[in-house]
PDB file of N, CA and C in Angstrom:
ATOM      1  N   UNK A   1       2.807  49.507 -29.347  1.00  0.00           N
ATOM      2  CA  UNK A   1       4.157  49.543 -29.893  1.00  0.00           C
ATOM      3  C   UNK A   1       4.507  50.989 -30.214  1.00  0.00           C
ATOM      4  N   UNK A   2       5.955  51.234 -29.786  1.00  0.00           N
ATOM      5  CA  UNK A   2       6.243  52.572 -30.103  1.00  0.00           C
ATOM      6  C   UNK A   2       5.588  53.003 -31.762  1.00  0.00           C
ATOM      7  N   UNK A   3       6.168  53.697 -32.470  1.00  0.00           N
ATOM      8  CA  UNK A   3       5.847  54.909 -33.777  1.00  0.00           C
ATOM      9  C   UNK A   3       7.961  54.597 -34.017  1.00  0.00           C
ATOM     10  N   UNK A   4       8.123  53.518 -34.733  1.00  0.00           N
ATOM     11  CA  UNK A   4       9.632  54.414 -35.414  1.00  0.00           C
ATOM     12  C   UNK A   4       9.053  53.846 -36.491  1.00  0.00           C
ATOM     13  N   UNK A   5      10.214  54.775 -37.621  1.00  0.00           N
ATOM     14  CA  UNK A   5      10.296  54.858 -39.096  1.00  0.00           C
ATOM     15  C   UNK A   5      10.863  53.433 -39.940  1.00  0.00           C
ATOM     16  N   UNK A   6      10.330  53.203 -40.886  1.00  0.00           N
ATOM     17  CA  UNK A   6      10.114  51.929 -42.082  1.00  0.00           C
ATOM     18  C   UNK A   6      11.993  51.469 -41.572  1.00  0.00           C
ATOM     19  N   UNK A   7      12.745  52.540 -42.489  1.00  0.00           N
ATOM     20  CA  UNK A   7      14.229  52.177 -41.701  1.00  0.00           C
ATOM     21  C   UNK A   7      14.841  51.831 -40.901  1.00  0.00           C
ATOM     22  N   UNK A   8      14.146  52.686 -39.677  1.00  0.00           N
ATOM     23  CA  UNK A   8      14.883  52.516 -38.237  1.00  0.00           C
ATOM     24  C   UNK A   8      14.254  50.947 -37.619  1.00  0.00           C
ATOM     25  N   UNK A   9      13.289  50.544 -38.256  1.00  0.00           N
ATOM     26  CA  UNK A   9      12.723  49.126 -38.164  1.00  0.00           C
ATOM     27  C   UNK A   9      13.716  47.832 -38.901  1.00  0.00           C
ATOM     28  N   UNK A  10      14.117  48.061 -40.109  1.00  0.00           N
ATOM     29  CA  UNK A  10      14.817  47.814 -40.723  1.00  0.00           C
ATOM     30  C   UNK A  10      16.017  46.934 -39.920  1.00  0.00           C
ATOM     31  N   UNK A  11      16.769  48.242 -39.677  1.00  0.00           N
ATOM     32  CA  UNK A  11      18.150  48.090 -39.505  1.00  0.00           C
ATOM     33  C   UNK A  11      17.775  47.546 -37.873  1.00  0.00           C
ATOM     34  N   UNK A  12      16.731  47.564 -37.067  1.00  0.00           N
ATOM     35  CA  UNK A  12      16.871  46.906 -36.137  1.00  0.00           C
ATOM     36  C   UNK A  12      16.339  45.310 -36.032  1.00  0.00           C
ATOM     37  N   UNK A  13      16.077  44.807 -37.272  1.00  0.00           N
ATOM     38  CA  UNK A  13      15.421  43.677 -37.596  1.00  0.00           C
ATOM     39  C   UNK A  13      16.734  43.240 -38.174  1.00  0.00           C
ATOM     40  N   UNK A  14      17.473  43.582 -38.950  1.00  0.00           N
ATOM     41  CA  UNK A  14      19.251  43.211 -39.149  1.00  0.00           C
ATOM     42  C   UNK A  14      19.393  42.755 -37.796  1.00  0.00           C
ATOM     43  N   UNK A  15      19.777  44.050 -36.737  1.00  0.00           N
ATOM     44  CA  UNK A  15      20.883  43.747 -35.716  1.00  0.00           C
ATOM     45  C   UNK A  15      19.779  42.320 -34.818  1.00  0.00           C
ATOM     46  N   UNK A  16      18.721  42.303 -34.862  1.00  0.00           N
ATOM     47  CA  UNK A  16      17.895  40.929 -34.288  1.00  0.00           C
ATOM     48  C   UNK A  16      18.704  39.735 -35.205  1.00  0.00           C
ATOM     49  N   UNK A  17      18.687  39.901 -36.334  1.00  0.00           N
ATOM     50  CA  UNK A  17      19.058  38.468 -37.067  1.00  0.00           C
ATOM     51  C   UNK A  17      20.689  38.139 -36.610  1.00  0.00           C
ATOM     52  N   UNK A  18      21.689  39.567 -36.500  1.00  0.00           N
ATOM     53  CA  UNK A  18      22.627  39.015 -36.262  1.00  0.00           C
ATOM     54  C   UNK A  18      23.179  38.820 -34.907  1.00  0.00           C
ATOM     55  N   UNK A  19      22.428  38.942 -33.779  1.00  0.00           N
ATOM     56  CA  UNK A  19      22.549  38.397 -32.588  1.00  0.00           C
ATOM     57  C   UNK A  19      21.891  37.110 -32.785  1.00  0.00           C
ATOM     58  N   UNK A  20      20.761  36.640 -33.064  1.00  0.00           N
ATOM     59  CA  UNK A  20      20.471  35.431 -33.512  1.00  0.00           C
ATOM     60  C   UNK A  20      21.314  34.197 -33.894  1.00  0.00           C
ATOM     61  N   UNK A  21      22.088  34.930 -34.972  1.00  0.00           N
ATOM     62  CA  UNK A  21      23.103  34.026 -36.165  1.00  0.00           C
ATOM     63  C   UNK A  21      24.250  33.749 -34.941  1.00  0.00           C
ATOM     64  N   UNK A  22      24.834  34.986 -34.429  1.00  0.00           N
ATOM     65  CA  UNK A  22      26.136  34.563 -33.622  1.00  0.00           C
ATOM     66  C   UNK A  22      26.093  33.565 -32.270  1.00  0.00           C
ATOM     67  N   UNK A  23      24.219  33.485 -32.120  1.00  0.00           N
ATOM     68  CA  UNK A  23      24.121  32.032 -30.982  1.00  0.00           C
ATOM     69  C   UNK A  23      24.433  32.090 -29.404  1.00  0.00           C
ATOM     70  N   UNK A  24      25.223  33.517 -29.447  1.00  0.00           N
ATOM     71  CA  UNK A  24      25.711  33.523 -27.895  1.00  0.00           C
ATOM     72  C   UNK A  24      25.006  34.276 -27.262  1.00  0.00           C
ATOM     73  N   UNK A  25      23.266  33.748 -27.129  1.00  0.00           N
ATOM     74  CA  UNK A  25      22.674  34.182 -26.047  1.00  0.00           C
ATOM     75  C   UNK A  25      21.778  33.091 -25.461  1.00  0.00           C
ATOM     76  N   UNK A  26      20.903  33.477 -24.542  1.00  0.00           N
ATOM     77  CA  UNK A  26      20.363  32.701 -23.536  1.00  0.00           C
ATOM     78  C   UNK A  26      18.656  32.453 -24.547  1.00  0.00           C
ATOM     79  N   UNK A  27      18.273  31.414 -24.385  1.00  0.00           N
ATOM     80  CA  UNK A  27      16.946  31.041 -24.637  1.00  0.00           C
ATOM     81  C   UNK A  27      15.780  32.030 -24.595  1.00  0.00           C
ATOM     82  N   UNK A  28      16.102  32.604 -23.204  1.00  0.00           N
ATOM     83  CA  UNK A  28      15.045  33.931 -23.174  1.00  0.00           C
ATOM     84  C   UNK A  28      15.070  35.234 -23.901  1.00  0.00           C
ATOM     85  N   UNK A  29      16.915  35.455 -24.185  1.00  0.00           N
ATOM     86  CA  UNK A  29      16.742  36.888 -25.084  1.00  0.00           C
ATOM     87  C   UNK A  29      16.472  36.329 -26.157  1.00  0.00           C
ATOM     88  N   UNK A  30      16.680  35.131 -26.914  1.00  0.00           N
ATOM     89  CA  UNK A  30      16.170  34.585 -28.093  1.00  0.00           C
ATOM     90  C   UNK A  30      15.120  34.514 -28.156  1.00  0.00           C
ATOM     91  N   UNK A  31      14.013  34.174 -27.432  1.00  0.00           N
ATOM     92  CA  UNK A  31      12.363  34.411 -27.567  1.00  0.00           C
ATOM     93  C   UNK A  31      12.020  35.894 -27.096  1.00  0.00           C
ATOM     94  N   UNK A  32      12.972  36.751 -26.482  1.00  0.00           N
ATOM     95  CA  UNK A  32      12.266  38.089 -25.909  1.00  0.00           C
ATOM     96  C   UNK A  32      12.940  39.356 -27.906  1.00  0.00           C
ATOM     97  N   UNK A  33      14.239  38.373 -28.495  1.00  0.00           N
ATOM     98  CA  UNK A  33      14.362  39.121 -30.220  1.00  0.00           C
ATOM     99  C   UNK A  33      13.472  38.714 -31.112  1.00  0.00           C
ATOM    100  N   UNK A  34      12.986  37.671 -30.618  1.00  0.00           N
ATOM    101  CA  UNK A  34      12.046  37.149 -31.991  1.00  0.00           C
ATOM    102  C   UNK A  34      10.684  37.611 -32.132  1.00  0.00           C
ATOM    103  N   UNK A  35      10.445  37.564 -30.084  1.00  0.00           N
ATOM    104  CA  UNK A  35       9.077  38.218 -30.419  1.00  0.00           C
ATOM    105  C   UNK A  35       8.883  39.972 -30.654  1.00  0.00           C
ATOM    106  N   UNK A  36       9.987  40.913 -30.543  1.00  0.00           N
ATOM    107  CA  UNK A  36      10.451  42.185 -31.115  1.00  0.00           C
ATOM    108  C   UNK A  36      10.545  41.962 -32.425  1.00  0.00           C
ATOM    109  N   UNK A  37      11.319  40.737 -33.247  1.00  0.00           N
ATOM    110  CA  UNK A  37      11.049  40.735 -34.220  1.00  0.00           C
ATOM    111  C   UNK A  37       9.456  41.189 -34.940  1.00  0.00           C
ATOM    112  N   UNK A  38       9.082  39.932 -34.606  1.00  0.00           N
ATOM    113  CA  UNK A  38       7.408  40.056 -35.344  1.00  0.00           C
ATOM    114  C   UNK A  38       6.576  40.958 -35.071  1.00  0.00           C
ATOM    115  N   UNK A  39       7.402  41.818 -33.996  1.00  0.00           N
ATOM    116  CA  UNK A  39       6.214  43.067 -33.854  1.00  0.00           C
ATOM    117  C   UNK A  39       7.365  44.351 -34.962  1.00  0.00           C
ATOM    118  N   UNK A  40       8.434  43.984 -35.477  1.00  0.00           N
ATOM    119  CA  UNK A  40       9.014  44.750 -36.073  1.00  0.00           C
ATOM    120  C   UNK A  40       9.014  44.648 -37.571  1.00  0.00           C
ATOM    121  N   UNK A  41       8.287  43.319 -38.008  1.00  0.00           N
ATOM    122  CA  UNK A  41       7.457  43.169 -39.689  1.00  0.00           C
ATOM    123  C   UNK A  41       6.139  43.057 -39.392  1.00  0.00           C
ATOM    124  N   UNK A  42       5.495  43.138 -38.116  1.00  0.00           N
ATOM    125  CA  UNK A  42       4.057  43.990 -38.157  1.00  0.00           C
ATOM    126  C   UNK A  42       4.243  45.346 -38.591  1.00  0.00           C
ATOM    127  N   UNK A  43       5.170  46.197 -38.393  1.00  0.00           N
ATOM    128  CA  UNK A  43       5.390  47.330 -38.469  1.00  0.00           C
ATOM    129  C   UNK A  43       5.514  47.749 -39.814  1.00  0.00           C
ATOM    130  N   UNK A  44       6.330  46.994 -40.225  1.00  0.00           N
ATOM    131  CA  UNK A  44       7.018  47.308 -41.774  1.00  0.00           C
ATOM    132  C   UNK A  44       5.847  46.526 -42.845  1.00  0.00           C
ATOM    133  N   UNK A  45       5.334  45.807 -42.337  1.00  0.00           N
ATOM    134  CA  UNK A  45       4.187  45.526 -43.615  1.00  0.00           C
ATOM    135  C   UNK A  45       3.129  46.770 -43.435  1.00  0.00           C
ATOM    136  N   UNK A  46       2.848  47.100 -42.536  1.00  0.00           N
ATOM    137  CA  UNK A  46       1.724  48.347 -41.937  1.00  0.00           C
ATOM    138  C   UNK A  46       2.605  49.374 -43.186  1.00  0.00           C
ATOM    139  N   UNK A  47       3.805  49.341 -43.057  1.00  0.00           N
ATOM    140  CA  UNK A  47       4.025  50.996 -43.395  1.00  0.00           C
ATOM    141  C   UNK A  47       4.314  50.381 -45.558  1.00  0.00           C
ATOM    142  N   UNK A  48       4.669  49.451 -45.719  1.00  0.00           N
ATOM    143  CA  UNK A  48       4.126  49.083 -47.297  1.00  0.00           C
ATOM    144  C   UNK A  48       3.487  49.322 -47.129  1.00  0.00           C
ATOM    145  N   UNK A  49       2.187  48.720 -46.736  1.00  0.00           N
ATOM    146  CA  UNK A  49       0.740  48.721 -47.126  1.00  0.00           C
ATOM    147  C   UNK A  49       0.390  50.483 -47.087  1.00  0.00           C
ATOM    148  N   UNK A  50       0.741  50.871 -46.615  1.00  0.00           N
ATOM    149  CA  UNK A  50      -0.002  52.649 -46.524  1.00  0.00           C
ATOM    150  C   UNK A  50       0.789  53.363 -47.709  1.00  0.00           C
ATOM    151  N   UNK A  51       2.288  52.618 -47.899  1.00  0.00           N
ATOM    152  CA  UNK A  51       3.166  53.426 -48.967  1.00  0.00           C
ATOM    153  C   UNK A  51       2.410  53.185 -50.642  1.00  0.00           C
ATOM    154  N   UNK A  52       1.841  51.927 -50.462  1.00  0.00           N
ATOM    155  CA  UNK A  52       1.182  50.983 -51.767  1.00  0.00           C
ATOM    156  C   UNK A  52      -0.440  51.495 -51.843  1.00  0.00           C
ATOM    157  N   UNK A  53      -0.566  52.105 -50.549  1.00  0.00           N
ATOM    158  CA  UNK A  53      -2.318  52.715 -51.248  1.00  0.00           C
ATOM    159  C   UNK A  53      -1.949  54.096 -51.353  1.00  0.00           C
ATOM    160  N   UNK A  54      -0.804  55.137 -51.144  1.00  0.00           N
ATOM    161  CA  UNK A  54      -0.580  56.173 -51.792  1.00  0.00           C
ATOM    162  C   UNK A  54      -0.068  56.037 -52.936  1.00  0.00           C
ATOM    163  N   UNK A  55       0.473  55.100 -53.423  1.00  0.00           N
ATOM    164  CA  UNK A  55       0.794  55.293 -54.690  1.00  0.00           C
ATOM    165  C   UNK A  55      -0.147  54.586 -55.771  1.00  0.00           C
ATOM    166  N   UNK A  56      -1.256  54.128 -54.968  1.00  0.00           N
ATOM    167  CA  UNK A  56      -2.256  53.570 -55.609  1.00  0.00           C
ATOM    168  C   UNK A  56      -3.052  54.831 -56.063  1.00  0.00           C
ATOM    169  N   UNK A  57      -3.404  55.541 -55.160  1.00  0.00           N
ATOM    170  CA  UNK A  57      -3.849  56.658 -55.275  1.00  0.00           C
ATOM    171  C   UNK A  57      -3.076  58.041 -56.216  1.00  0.00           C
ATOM    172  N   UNK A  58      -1.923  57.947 -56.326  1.00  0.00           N
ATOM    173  CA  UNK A  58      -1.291  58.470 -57.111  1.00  0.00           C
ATOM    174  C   UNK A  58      -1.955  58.325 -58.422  1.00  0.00           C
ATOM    175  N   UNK A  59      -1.690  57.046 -58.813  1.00  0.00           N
ATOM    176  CA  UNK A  59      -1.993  56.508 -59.803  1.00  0.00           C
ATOM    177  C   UNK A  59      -3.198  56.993 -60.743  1.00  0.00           C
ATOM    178  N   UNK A  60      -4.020  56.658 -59.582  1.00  0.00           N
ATOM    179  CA  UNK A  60      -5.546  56.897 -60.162  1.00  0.00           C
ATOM    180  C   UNK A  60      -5.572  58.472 -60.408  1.00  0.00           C
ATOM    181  N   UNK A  61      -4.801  59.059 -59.775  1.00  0.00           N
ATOM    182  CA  UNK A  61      -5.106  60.506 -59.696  1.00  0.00           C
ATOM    183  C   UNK A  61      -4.680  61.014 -61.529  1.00  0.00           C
ATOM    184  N   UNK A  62      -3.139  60.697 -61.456  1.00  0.00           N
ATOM    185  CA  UNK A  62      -2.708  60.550 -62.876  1.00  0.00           C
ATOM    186  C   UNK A  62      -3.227  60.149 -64.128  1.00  0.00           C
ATOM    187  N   UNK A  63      -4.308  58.995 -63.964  1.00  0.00           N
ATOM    188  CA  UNK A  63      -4.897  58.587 -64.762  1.00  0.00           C
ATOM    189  C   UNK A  63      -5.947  59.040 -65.459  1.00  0.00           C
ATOM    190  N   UNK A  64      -6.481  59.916 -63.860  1.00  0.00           N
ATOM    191  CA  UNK A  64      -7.607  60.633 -64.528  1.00  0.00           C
ATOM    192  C   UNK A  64      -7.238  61.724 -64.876  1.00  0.00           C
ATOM    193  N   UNK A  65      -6.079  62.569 -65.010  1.00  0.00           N
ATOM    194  CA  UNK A  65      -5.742  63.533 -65.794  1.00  0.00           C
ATOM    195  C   UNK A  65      -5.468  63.403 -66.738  1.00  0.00           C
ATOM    196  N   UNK A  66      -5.007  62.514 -67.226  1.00  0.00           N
ATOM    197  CA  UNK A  66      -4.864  61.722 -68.402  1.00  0.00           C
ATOM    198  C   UNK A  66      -6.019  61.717 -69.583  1.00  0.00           C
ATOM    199  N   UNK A  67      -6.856  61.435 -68.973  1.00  0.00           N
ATOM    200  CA  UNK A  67      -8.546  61.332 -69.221  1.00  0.00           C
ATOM    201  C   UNK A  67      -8.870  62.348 -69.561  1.00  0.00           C
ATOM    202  N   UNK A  68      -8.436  63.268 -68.769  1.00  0.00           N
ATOM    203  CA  UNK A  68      -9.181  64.832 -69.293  1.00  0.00           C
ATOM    204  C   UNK A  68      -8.908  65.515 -70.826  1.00  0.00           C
TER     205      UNK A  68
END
């Protein structure tokens, strides 16, 4: 899968839902958006998860200055 950004995933997981919602397509682009979908919240949970162990790490970092 390409490399785009948390956003640019985003807003293309919108424009999937609202071709979806408006119904006026064929069976196949509906299984060829959905399965772009799920590779487009594979993406966006990947990029939480890395945003949530830097700030995990933040954390700890803070804490132990704290400590000192």
């Amino acid at each position: 899968m390409e490399k785009i950004n948390y956003e640019d995933a985003i807003q293309e997981l919108n424009n999937i839902v609202k071709l979806l919602d408006e119904g006026n397509i064929t069976i196949e682009r509906a299984t060829k958006l959905l399965e772009r979908g799920q590779e487009l919240i594979k993406l966006c949970y990947g990029e939480l998860d890395k945003a949530k162990g830097q700030l995990t790490e933040i954390k700890n970092v803070l804490g132990n200055l704290e400590e000192e």
